[in-house]
C-alpha atoms as a PDB file:
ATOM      1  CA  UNK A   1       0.000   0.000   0.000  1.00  0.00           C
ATOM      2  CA  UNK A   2       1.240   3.605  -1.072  1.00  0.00           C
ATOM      3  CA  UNK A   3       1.455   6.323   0.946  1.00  0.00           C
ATOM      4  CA  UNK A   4      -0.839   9.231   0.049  1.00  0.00           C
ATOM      5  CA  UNK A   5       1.406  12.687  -0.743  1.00  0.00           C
ATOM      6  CA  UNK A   6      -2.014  14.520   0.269  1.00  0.00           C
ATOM      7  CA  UNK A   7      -5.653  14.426   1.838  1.00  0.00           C
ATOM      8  CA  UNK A   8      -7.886  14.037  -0.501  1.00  0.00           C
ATOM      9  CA  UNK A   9      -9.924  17.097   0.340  1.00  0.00           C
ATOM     10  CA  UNK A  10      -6.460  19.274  -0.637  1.00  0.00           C
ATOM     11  CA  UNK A  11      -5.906  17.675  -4.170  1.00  0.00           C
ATOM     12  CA  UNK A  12      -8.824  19.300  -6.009  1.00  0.00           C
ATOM     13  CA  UNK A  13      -8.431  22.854  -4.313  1.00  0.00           C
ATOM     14  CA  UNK A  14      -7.878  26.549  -6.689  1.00  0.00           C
ATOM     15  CA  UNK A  15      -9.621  28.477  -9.021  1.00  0.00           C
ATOM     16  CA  UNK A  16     -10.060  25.573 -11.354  1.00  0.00           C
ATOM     17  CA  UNK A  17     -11.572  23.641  -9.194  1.00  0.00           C
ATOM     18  CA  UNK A  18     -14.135  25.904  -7.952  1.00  0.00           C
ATOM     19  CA  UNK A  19     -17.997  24.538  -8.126  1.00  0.00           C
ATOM     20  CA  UNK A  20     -19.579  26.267 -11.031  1.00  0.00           C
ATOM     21  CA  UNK A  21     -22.284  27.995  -8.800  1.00  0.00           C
ATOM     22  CA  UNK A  22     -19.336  29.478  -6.573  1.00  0.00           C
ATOM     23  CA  UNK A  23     -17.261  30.573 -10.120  1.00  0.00           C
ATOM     24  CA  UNK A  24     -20.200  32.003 -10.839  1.00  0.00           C
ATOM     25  CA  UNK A  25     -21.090  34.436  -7.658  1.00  0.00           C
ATOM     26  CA  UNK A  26     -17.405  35.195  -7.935  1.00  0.00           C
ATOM     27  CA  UNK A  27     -17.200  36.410 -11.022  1.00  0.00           C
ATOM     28  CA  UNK A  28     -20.243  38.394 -10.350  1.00  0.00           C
ATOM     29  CA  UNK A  29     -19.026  40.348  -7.943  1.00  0.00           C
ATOM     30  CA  UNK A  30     -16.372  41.295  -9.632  1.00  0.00           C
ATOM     31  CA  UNK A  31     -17.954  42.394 -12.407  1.00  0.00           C
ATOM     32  CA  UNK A  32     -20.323  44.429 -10.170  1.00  0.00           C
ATOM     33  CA  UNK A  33     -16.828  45.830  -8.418  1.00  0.00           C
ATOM     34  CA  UNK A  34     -15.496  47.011 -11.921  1.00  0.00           C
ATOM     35  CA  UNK A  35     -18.909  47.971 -13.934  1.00  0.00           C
ATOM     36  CA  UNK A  36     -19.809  50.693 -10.879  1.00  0.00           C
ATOM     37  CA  UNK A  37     -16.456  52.603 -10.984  1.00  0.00           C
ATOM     38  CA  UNK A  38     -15.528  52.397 -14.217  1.00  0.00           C
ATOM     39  CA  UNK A  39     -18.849  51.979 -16.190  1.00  0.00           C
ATOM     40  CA  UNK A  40     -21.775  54.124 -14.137  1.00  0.00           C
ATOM     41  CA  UNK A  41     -19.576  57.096 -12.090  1.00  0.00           C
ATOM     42  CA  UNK A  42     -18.195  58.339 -14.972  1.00  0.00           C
ATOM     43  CA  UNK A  43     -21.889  58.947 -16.332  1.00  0.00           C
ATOM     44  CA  UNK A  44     -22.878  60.456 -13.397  1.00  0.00           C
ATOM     45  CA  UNK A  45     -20.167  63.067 -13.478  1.00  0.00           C
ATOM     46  CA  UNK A  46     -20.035  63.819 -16.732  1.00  0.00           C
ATOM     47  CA  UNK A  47     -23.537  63.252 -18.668  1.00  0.00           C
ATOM     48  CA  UNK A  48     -23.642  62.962 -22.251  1.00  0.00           C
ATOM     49  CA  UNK A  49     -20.301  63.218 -23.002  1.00  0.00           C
ATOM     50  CA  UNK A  50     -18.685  61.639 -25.573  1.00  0.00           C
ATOM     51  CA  UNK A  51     -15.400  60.613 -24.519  1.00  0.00           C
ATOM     52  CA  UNK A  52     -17.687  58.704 -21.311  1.00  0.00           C
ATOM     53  CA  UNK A  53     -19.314  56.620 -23.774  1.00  0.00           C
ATOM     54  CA  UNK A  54     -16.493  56.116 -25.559  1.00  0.00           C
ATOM     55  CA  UNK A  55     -14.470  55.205 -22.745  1.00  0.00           C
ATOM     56  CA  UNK A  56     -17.917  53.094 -21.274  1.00  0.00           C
ATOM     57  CA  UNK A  57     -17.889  51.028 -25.027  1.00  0.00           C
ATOM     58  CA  UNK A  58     -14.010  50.333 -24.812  1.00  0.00           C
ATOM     59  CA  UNK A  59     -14.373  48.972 -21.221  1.00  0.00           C
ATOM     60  CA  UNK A  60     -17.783  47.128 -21.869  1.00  0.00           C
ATOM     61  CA  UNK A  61     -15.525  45.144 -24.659  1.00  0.00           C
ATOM     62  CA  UNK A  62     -12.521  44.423 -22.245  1.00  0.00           C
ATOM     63  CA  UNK A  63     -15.132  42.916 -19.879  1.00  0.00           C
ATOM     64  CA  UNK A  64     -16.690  40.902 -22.506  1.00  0.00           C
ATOM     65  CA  UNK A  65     -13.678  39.915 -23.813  1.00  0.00           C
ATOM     66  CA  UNK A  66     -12.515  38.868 -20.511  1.00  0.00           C
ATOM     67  CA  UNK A  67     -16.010  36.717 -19.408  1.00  0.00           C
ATOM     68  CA  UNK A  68     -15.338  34.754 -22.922  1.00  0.00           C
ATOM     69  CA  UNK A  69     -11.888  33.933 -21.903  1.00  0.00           C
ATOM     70  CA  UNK A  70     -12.670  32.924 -18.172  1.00  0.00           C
ATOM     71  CA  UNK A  71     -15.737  31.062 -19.844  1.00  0.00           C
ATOM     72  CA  UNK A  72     -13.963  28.883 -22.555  1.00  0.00           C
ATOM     73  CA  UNK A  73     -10.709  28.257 -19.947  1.00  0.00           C
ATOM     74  CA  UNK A  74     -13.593  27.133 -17.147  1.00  0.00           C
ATOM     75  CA  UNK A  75     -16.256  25.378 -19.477  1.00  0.00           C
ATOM     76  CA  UNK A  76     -15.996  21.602 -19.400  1.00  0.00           C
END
Protein backbone atom coordinates (compact mmCIF):
# COMPACT_ATOMS: atom_id res chain seq x y z
CA UNK A 1 0.00 0.00 0.00
CA UNK A 2 1.24 3.61 -1.07
CA UNK A 3 1.46 6.32 0.95
CA UNK A 4 -0.84 9.23 0.05
CA UNK A 5 1.41 12.69 -0.74
CA UNK A 6 -2.01 14.52 0.27
CA UNK A 7 -5.65 14.43 1.84
CA UNK A 8 -7.89 14.04 -0.50
CA UNK A 9 -9.92 17.10 0.34
CA UNK A 10 -6.46 19.27 -0.64
CA UNK A 11 -5.91 17.67 -4.17
CA UNK A 12 -8.82 19.30 -6.01
CA UNK A 13 -8.43 22.85 -4.31
CA UNK A 14 -7.88 26.55 -6.69
CA UNK A 15 -9.62 28.48 -9.02
CA UNK A 16 -10.06 25.57 -11.35
CA UNK A 17 -11.57 23.64 -9.19
CA UNK A 18 -14.14 25.90 -7.95
CA UNK A 19 -18.00 24.54 -8.13
CA UNK A 20 -19.58 26.27 -11.03
CA UNK A 21 -22.28 27.99 -8.80
CA UNK A 22 -19.34 29.48 -6.57
CA UNK A 23 -17.26 30.57 -10.12
CA UNK A 24 -20.20 32.00 -10.84
CA UNK A 25 -21.09 34.44 -7.66
CA UNK A 26 -17.41 35.19 -7.94
CA UNK A 27 -17.20 36.41 -11.02
CA UNK A 28 -20.24 38.39 -10.35
CA UNK A 29 -19.03 40.35 -7.94
CA UNK A 30 -16.37 41.30 -9.63
CA UNK A 31 -17.95 42.39 -12.41
CA UNK A 32 -20.32 44.43 -10.17
CA UNK A 33 -16.83 45.83 -8.42
CA UNK A 34 -15.50 47.01 -11.92
CA UNK A 35 -18.91 47.97 -13.93
CA UNK A 36 -19.81 50.69 -10.88
CA UNK A 37 -16.46 52.60 -10.98
CA UNK A 38 -15.53 52.40 -14.22
CA UNK A 39 -18.85 51.98 -16.19
CA UNK A 40 -21.77 54.12 -14.14
CA UNK A 41 -19.58 57.10 -12.09
CA UNK A 42 -18.19 58.34 -14.97
CA UNK A 43 -21.89 58.95 -16.33
CA UNK A 44 -22.88 60.46 -13.40
CA UNK A 45 -20.17 63.07 -13.48
CA UNK A 46 -20.04 63.82 -16.73
CA UNK A 47 -23.54 63.25 -18.67
CA UNK A 48 -23.64 62.96 -22.25
CA UNK A 49 -20.30 63.22 -23.00
CA UNK A 50 -18.69 61.64 -25.57
CA UNK A 51 -15.40 60.61 -24.52
CA UNK A 52 -17.69 58.70 -21.31
CA UNK A 53 -19.31 56.62 -23.77
CA UNK A 54 -16.49 56.12 -25.56
CA UNK A 55 -14.47 55.21 -22.74
CA UNK A 56 -17.92 53.09 -21.27
CA UNK A 57 -17.89 51.03 -25.03
CA UNK A 58 -14.01 50.33 -24.81
CA UNK A 59 -14.37 48.97 -21.22
CA UNK A 60 -17.78 47.13 -21.87
CA UNK A 61 -15.53 45.14 -24.66
CA UNK A 62 -12.52 44.42 -22.24
CA UNK A 63 -15.13 42.92 -19.88
CA UNK A 64 -16.69 40.90 -22.51
CA UNK A 65 -13.68 39.91 -23.81
CA UNK A 66 -12.52 38.87 -20.51
CA UNK A 67 -16.01 36.72 -19.41
CA UNK A 68 -15.34 34.75 -22.92
CA UNK A 69 -11.89 33.93 -21.90
CA UNK A 70 -12.67 32.92 -18.17
CA UNK A 71 -15.74 31.06 -19.84
CA UNK A 72 -13.96 28.88 -22.56
CA UNK A 73 -10.71 28.26 -19.95
CA UNK A 74 -13.59 27.13 -17.15
CA UNK A 75 -16.26 25.38 -19.48
CA UNK A 76 -16.00 21.60 -19.40
Amino acid sequence: MTRRKAHILFEKFGPGYMPANLTGWLLLFTYLAFVLPFLIIPEMVFPHSRIVSGYQVAAFLLFWWLGLRFARRHSA
